[in-house]
Protein backbone atom coordinates (compact mmCIF):
# COMPACT_ATOMS: atom_id res chain seq x y z
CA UNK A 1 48.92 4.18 11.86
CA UNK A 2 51.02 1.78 9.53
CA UNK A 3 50.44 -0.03 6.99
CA UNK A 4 50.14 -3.76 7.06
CA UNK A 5 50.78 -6.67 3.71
CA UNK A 6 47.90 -8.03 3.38
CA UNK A 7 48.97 -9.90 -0.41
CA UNK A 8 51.92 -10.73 -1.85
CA UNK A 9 51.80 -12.71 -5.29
CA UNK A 10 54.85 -13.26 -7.83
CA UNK A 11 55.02 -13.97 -11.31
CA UNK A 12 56.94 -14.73 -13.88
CA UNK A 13 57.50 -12.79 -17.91
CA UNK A 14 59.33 -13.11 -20.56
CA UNK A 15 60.64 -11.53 -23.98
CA UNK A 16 61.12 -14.44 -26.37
CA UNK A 17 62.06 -11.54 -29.23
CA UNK A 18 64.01 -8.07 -29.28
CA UNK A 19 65.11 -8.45 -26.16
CA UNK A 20 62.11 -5.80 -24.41
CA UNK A 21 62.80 -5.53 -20.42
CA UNK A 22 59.36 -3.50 -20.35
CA UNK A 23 57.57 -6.25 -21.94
CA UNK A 24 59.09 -8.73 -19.81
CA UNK A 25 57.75 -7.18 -16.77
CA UNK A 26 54.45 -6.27 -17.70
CA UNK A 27 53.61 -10.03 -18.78
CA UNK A 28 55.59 -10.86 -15.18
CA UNK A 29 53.31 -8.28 -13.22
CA UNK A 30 50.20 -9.41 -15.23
CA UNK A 31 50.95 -13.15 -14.16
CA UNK A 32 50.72 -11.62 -11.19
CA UNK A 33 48.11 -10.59 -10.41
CA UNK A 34 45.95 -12.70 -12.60
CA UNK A 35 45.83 -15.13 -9.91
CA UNK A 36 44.28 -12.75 -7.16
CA UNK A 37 40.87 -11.86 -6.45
CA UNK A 38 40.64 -9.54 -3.85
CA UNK A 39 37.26 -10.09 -2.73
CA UNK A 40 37.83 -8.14 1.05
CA UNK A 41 37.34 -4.98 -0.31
CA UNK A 42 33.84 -5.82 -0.71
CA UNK A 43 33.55 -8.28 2.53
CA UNK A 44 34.92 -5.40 4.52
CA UNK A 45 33.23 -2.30 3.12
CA UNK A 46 37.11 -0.85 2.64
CA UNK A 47 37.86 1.42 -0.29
CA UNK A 48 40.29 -0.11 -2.90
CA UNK A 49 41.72 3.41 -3.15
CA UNK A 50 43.18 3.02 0.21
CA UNK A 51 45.28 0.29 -0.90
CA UNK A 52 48.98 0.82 -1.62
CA UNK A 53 50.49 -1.52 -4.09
CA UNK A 54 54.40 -1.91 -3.98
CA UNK A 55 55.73 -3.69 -6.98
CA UNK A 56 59.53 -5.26 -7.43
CA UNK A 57 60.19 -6.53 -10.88
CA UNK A 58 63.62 -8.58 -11.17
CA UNK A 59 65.78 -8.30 -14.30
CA UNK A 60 69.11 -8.01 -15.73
CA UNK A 61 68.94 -4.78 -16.81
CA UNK A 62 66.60 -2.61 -14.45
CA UNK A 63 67.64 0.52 -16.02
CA UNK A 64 66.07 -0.63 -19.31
CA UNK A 65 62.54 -1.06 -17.75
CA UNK A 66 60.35 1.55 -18.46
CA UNK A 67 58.98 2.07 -14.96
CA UNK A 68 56.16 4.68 -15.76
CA UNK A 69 54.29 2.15 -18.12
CA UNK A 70 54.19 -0.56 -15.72
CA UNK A 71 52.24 1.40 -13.20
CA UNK A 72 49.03 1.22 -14.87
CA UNK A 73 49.09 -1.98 -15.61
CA UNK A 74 48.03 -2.14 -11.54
CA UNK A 75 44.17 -1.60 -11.42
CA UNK A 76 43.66 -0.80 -7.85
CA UNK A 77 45.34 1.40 -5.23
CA UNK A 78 48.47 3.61 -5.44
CA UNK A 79 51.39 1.80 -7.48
CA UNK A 80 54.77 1.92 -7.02
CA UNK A 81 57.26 -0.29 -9.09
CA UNK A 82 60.66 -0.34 -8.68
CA UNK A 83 63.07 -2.69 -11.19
CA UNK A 84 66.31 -4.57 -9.65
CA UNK A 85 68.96 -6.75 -10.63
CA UNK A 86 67.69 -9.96 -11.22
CA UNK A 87 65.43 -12.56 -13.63
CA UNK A 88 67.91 -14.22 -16.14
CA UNK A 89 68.81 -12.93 -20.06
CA UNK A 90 69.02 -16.70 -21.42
CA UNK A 91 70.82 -16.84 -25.33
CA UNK A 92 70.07 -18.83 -27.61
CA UNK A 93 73.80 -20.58 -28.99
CA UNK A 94 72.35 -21.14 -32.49
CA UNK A 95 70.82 -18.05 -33.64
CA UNK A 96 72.54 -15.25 -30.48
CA UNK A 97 68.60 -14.26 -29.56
CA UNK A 98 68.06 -13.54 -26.09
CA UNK A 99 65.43 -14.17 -24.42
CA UNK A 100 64.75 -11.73 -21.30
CA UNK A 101 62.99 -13.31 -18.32
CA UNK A 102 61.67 -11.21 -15.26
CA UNK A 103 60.20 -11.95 -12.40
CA UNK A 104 57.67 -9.99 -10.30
CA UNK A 105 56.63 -9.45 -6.37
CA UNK A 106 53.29 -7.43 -6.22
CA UNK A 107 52.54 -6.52 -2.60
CA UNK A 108 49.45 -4.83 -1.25
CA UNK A 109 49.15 -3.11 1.77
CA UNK A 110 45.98 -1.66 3.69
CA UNK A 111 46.23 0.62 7.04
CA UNK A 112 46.28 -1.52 10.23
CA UNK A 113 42.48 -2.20 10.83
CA UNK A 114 40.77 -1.66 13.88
């Protein structure tokens, strides 16, 4: 049986000081999910553990997110995060302070119900 989206939700983070990719993401995957209440689990009788949660966090520098403290940021299911090129580093032409922006897909996925 496979799995079927059943959510997808995006959101937007940002470093305003010392330039933290990690930070960045977490306040991206935070935005998130702050706007989802995932009241079928309930509705359904389905256990939240079941639920596999795919995150994609968009930067300039993926390989300076710290993927391992992201995942528990995700309350429910089994997380997976993954970072890739994109978001935008925007500097500032007075002071040389760069702001890091990322962005954030969370996707949830259940097993095809019956």
């Amino acid at each position: 049986m496979s799995d079927q989206r059943f959510i997808i939700e995006m959101g937007m983070g940002n470093s305003q000081y010392g330039q933290d990719y990690t930070k960045a993401a977490a306040r991206a995957i935070e935005d998130a999910i702050r706007h989802s209440s995932i009241t079928l689990f309930a509705a359904l009788d389905l256990d939240p553990a079941e639920m596999r949660v795919d995150v994609t966090i968009g930067v300039q520098q993926p390989e300076a997110v710290d993927i391992e403290a992201l995942v528990p940021l995700l309350p429910r299911g089994k997380a997976q995060v993954k970072a890739v090129f994109g978001g935008m580093d925007v500097t500032n032409p007075d002071t040389g302070n760069v702001v890091v922006i990322a962005s954030a897909a969370v996707e949830a996925f259940l097993p095809k119900q019956a």
